[in-house]
Protein backbone atom coordinates (compact mmCIF):
# COMPACT_ATOMS: atom_id res chain seq x y z
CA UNK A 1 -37.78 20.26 -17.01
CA UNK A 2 -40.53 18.44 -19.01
CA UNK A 3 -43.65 17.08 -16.46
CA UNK A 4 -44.65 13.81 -16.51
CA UNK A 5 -47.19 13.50 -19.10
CA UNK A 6 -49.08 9.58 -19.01
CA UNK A 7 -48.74 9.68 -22.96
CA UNK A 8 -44.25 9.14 -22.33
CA UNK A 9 -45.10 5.84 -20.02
CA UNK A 10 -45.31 3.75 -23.20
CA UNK A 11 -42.38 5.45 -24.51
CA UNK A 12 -40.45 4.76 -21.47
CA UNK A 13 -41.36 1.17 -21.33
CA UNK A 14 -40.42 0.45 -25.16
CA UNK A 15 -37.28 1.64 -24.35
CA UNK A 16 -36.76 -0.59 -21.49
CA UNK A 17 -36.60 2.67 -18.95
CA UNK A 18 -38.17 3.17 -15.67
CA UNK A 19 -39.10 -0.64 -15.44
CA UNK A 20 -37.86 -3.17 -12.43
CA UNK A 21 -34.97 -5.23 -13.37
CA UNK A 22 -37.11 -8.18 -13.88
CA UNK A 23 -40.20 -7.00 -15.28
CA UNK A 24 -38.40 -5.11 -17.72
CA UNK A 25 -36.23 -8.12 -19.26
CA UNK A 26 -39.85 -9.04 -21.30
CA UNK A 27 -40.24 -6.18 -22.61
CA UNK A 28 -39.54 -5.84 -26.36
CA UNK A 29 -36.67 -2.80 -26.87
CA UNK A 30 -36.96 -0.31 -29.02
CA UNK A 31 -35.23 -1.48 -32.44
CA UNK A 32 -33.97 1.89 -32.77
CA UNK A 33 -31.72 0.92 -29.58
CA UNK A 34 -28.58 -0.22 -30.14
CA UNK A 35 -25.95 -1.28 -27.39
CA UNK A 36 -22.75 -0.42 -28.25
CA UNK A 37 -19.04 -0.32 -25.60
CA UNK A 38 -15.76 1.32 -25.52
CA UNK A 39 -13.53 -0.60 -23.53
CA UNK A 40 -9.43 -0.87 -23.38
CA UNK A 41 -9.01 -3.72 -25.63
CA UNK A 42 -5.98 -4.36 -27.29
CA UNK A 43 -7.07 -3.09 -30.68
CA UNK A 44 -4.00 -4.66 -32.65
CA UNK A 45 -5.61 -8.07 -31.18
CA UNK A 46 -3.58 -9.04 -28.93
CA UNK A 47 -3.73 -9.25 -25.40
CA UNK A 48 -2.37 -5.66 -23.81
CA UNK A 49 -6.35 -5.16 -22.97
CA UNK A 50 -5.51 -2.22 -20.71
CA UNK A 51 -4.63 2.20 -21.36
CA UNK A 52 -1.92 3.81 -19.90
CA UNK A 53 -2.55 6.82 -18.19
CA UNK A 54 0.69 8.95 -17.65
CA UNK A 55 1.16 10.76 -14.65
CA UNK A 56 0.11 14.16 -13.81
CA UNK A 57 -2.09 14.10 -17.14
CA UNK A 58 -5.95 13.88 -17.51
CA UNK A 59 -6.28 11.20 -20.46
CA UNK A 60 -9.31 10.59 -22.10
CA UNK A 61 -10.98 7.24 -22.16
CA UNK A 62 -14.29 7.52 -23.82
CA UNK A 63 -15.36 10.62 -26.42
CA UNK A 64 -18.98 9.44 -27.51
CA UNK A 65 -21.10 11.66 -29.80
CA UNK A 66 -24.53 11.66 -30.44
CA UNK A 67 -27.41 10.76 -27.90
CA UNK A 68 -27.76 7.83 -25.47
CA UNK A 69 -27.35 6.58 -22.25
CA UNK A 70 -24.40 4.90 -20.12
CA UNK A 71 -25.48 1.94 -18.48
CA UNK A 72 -23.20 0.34 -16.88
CA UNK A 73 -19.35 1.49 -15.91
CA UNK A 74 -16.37 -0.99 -14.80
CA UNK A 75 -12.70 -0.10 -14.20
CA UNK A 76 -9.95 -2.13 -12.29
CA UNK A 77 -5.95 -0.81 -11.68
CA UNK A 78 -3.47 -3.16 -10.43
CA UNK A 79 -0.73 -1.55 -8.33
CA UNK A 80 1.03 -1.89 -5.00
CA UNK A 81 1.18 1.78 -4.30
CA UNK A 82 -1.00 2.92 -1.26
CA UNK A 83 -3.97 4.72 -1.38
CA UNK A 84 -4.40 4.30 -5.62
CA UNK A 85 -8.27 5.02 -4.72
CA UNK A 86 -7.73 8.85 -4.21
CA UNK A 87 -4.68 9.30 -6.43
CA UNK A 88 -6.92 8.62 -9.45
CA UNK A 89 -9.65 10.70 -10.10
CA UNK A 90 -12.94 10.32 -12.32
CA UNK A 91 -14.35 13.17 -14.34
CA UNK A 92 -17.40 12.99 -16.82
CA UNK A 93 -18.29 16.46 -19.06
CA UNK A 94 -22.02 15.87 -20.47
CA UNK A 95 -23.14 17.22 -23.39
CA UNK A 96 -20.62 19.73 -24.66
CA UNK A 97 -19.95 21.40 -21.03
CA UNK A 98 -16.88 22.25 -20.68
CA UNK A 99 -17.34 22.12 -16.64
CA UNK A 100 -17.75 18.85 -15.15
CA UNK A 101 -20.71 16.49 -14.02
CA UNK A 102 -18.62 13.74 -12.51
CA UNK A 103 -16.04 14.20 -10.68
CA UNK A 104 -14.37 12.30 -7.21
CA UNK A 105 -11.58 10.19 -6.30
CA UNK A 106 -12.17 6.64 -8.54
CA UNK A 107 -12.82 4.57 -5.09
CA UNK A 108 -15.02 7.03 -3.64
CA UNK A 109 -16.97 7.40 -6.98
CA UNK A 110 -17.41 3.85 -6.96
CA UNK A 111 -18.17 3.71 -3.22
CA UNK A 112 -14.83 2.74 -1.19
CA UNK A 113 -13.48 5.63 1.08
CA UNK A 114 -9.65 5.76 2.51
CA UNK A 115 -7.92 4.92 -0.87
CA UNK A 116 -8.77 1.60 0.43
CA UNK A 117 -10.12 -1.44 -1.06
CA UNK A 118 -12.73 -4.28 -0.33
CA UNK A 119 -15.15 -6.50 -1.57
CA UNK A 120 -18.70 -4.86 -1.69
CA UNK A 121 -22.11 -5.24 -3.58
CA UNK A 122 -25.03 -3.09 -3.42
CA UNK A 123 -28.05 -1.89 -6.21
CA UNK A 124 -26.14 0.60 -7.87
CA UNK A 125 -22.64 -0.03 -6.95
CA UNK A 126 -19.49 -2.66 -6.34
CA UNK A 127 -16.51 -3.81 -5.63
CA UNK A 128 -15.62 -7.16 -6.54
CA UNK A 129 -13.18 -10.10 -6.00
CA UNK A 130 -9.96 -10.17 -6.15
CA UNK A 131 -10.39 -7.52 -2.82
CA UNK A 132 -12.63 -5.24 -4.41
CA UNK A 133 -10.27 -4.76 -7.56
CA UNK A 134 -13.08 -4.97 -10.05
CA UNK A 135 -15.16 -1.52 -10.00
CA UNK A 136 -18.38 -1.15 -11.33
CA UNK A 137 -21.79 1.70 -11.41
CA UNK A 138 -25.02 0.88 -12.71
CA UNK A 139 -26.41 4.26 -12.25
CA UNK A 140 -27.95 5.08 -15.73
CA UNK A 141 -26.62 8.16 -17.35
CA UNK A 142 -28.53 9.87 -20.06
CA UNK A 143 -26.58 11.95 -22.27
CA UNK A 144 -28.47 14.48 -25.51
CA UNK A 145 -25.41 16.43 -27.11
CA UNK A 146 -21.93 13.79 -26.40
CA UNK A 147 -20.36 13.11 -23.42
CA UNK A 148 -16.13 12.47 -22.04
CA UNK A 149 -15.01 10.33 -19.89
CA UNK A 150 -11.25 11.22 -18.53
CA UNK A 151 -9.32 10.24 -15.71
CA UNK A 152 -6.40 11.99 -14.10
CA UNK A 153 -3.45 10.16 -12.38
CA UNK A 154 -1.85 11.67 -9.80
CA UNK A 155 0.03 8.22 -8.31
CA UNK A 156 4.08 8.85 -7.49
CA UNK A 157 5.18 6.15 -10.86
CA UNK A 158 5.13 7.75 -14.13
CA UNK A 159 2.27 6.19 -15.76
CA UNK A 160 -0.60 3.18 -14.32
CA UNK A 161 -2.47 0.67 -16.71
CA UNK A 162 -6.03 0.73 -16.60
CA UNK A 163 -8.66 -1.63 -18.05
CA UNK A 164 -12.51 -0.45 -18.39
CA UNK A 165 -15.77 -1.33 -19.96
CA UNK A 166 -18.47 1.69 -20.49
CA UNK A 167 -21.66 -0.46 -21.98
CA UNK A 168 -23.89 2.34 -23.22
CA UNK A 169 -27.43 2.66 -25.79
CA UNK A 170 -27.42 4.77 -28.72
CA UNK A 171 -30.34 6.75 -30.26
CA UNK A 172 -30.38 8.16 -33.35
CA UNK A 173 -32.24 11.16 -32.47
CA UNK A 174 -33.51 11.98 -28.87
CA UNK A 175 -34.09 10.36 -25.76
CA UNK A 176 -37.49 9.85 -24.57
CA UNK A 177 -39.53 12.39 -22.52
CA UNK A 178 -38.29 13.28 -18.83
CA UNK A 179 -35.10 11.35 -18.10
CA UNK A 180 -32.62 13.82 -15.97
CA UNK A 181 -28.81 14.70 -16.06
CA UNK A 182 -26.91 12.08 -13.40
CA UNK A 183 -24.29 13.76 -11.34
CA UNK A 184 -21.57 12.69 -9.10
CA UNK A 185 -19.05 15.01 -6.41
CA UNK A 186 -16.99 14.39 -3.68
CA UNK A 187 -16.57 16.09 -0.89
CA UNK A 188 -13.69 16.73 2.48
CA UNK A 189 -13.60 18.33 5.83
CA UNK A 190 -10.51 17.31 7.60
CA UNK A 191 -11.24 17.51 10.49
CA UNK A 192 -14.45 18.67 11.19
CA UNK A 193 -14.84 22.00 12.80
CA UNK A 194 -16.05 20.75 16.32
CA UNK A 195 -14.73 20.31 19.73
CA UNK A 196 -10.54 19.86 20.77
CA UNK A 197 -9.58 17.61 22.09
CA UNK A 198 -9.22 19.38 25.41
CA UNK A 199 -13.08 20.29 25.28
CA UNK A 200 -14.07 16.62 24.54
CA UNK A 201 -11.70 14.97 27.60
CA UNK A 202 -13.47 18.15 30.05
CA UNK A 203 -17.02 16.70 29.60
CA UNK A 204 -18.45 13.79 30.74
CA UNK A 205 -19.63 10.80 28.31
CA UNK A 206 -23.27 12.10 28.19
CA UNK A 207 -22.48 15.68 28.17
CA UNK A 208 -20.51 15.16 24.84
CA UNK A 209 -23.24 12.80 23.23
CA UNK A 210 -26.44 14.64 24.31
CA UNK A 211 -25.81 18.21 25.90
CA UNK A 212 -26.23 21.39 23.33
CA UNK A 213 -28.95 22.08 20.85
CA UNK A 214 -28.50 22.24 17.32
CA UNK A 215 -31.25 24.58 16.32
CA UNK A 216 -29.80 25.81 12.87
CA UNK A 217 -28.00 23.25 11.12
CA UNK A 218 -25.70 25.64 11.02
CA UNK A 219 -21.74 23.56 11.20
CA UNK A 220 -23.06 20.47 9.97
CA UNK A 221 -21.29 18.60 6.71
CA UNK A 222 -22.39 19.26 3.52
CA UNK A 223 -22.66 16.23 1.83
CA UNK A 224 -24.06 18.00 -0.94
CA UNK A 225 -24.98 21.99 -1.99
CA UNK A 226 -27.20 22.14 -5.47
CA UNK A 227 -29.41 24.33 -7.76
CA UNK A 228 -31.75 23.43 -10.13
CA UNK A 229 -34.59 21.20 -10.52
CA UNK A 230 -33.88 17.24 -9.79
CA UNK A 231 -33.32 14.21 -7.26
CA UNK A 232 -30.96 13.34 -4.92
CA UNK A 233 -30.24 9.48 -5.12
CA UNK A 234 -27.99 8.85 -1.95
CA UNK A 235 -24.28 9.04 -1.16
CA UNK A 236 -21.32 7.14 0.69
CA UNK A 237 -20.03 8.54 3.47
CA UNK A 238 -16.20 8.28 5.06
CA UNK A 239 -15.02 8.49 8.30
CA UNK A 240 -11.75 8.48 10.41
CA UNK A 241 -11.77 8.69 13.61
CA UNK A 242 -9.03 11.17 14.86
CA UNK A 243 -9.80 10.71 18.69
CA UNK A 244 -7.46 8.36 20.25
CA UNK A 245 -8.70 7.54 23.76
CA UNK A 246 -9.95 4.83 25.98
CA UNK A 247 -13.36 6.32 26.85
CA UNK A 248 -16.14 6.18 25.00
CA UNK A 249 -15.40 6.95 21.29
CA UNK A 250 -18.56 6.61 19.10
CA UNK A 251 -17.75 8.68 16.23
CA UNK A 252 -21.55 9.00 15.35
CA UNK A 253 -24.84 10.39 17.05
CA UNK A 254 -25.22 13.28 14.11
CA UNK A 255 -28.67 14.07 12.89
CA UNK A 256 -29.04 13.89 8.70
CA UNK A 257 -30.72 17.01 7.81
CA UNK A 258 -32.07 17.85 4.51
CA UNK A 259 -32.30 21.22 3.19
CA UNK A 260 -35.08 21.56 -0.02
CA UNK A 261 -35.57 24.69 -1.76
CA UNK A 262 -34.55 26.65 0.69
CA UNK A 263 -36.30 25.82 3.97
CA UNK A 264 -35.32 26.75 7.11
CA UNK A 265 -34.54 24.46 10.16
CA UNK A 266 -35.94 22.05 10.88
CA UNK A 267 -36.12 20.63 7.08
CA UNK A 268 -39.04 18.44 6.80
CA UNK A 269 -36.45 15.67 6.21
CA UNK A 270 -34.84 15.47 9.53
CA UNK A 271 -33.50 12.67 11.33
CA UNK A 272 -32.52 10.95 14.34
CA UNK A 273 -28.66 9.94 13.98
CA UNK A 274 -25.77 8.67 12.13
CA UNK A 275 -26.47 5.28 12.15
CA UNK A 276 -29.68 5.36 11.53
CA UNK A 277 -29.77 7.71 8.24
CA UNK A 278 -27.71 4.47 7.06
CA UNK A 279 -30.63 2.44 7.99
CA UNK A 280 -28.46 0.79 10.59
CA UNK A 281 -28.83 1.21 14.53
CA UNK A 282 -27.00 1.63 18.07
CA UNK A 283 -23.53 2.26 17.19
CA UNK A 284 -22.81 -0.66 14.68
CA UNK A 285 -19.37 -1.51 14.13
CA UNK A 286 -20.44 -5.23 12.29
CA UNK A 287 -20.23 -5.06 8.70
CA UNK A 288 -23.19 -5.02 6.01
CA UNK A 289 -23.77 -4.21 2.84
CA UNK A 290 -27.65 -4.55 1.79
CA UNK A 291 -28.98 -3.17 -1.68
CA UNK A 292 -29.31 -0.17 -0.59
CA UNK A 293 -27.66 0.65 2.59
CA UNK A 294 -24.97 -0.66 4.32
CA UNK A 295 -21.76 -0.56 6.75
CA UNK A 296 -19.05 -1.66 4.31
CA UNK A 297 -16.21 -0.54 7.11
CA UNK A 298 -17.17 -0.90 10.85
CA UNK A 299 -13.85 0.87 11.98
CA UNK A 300 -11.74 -0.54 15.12
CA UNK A 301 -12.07 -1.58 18.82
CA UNK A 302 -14.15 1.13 20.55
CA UNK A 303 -14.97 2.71 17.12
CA UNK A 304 -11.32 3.71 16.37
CA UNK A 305 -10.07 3.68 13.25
CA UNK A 306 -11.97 4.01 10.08
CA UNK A 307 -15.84 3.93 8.62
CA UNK A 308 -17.51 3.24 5.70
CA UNK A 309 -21.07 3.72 5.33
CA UNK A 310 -24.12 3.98 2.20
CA UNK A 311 -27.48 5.02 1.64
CA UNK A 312 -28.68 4.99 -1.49
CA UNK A 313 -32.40 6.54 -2.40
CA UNK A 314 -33.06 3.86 -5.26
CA UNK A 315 -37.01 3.78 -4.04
CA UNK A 316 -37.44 6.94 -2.28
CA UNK A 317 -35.05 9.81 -4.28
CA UNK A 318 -35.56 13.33 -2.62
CA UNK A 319 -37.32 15.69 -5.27
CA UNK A 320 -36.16 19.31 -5.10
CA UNK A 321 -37.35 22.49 -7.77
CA UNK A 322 -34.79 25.12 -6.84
CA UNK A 323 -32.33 23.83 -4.33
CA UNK A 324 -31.05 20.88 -2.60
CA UNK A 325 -28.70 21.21 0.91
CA UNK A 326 -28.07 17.29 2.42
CA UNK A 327 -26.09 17.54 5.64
CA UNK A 328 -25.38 15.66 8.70
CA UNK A 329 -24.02 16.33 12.29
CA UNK A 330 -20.78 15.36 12.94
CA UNK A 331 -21.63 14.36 16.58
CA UNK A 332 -24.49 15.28 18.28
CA UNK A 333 -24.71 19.30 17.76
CA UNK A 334 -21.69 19.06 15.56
CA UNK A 335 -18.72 18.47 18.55
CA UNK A 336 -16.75 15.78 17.24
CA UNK A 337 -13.92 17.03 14.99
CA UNK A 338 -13.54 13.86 12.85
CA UNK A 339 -12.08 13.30 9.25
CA UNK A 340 -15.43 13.41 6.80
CA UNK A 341 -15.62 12.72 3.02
CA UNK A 342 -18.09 11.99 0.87
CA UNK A 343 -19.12 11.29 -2.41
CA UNK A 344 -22.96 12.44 -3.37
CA UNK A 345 -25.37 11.59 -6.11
CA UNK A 346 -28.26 13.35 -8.05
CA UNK A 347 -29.88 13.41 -11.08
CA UNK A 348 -31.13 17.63 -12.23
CA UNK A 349 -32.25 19.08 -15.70
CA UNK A 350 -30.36 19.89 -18.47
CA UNK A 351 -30.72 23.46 -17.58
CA UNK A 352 -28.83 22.86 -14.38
CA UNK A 353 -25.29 22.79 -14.95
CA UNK A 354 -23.93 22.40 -11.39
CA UNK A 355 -20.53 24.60 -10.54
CA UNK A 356 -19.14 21.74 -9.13
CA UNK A 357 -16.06 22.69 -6.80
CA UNK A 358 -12.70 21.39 -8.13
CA UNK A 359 -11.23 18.42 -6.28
CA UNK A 360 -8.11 19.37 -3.63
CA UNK A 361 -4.53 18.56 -4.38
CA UNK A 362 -3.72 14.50 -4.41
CA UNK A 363 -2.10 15.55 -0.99
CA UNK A 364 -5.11 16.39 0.81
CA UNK A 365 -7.38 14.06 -0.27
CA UNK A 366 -4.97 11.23 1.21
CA UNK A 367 -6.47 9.59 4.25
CA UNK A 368 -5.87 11.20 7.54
CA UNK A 369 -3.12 9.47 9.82
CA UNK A 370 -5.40 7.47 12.41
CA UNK A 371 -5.01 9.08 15.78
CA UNK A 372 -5.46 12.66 17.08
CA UNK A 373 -4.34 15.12 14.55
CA UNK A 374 -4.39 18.38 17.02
């Protein structure tokens, strides 16, 4: 990966990169820049402004050659079948891989868990009105050799309309100096290999929350597993609570732990609970979604039900040179046995191509019934 030589800065800011939103809007652009979109207009000019995607069949919406960057993403589907969010799934191939870079659910990708939907806003990510129908990424995605965008649908009709925008710049020869590979993957443990149900109701409230060590990491969710040399940028994080009782039922108390280039525990990135790696505290359940955190699902009475959560590392990315391991507790020394999945983000070289696992069957990725599941 190239180092950061002072000589690129002026580079970076003629291209309008690596500036704050504002700042950057006075800044002259490059006039070798152009902006350029692929969207699902209705090229016979009329107004069927949407592609079909048939069922069972990945179709491709974007095939862009050349060198650039992908600014800014928006989809919407309109549908009464359940769950749409994790029937559909994302998948972008950068620069001639034929492995992928991208690829999760379309609501997870864009930040809503469950195959549900609701209105949300944060820095790099949204869901807007009519109930979170209108889906839309502003991470920015360099590509040097072409990149494909495709989606597969895997809903129960034979084919779904979708309508999308990808705004993106064009160069005409290379990008400038340092600017990283952006990748996206979702993750599911269902449930959690903790405690039964048995072993949670023999134990008092305090021995569940706070007895045991966790001295390893070991048993924790992996929110995210990669090589290489990059930046992890944040992730969303999905829960469902699978205990159904009328004691106390906070789903959280797990300690994030980060894992860089191999360390060993305790990571020097360690922290104190679930809550409060979302920048939230004390077992929130009331609903907020800040730039770059936030609770976009609080779950149910006594923390039944189902959570939403992101924290996004917009000023504070986690650099790693060889290896990257984020994980979290799921309960304090990993004893709840909850529904997790998750959907990370990262930026790594172009030397890094990540063996990203394929995605599970449109069966299991459905949300888990609500309730215990033993």
């Amino acid at each position: 990966m190239p180092h950061f030589n002072p000589d690129n800065l002026s580079s970076l800011v003629r291209h309008g990169v690596g500036l704050s939103p504002l700042r950057g809007l006075a800044v002259a652009r490059s006039e070798i820049v152009r902006r350029k979109r692929i969207s699902s207009y209705d090229v016979t000019g009329g107004n069927e402004d949407f592609t079909w995607l048939p069922k069972g069949e990945w179709t491709t919406l974007a095939e862009i050659k050349g060198t650039g960057i992908i600014n800014h993403i928006w989809m919407t589907y309109n549908s009464k079948e359940k769950y749409m969010g994790r029937k559909l799934v994302l998948r972008i191939l950068w620069d001639g891989d034929d492995k992928p870079g991208v690829i999760a659910p379309i609501g997870d990708f864009f930040g809503l868990g469950h195959g549900l939907r609701t209105n949300y806003s944060c820095a790099v990510l949204s869901a807007s009105p009519q109930d979170g129908k209108g889906l839309n990424c502003w991470f920015p995605m360099p590509f040097r050799d072409g990149v494909k965008i495709q989606v597969l649908n895997e809903m129960e009709k034979e084919k779904q309309s979708l309508y999308f925008y990808i705004d993106y710049e064009e160069y005409p020869d290379s990008l400038p100096d340092g600017l990283l590979t952006f990748h996206a993957h979702w993750r599911r443990e269902n449930p959690c290999d903790g405690w039964t149900r048995e072993q949670m109701e023999a134990v008092s409230v305090g021995e569940l929350m706070s007895g045991g060590v966790n001295t390893t990491g070991d048993g924790n969710y992996v929110i995210l597993d990669a090589k290489g040399r990059g930046h992890y940028v944040g992730c969303n994080l999905h829960v469902t609570n699978l205990r159904d009782t009328r004691s106390w039922n906070w789903w959280g108390e797990g300690d994030d732990m980060i894992f860089v280039d191999g360390e060993a525990w305790p990571p020097d990135i360690h922290g104190t609970g679930s809550e409060d790696y979302f920048n939230t505290a004390f077992c929130p359940q009331q609903e907020v979604r800040e730039p770059y955190h936030g609770l976009v699902l609080g779950g149910d009475a006594n923390w039944s039900g189902r959570i939403s959560a992101y924290r996004y590392h917009v000023e504070d990315p986690v650099p790693f040179r060889e290896s990257i391991r984020v994980t979290i507790e799921h309960g304090h020394d990993n004893r709840r046995s909850d529904d997790y999945s998750s959907t990370a983000y990262w930026y790594s070289d172009a030397t890094s191509h990540p063996e990203l696992p394929d995605l599970p069957d449109v069966s299991s990725r459905l949300p888990a019934k609500l309730g215990w599941t033993d």
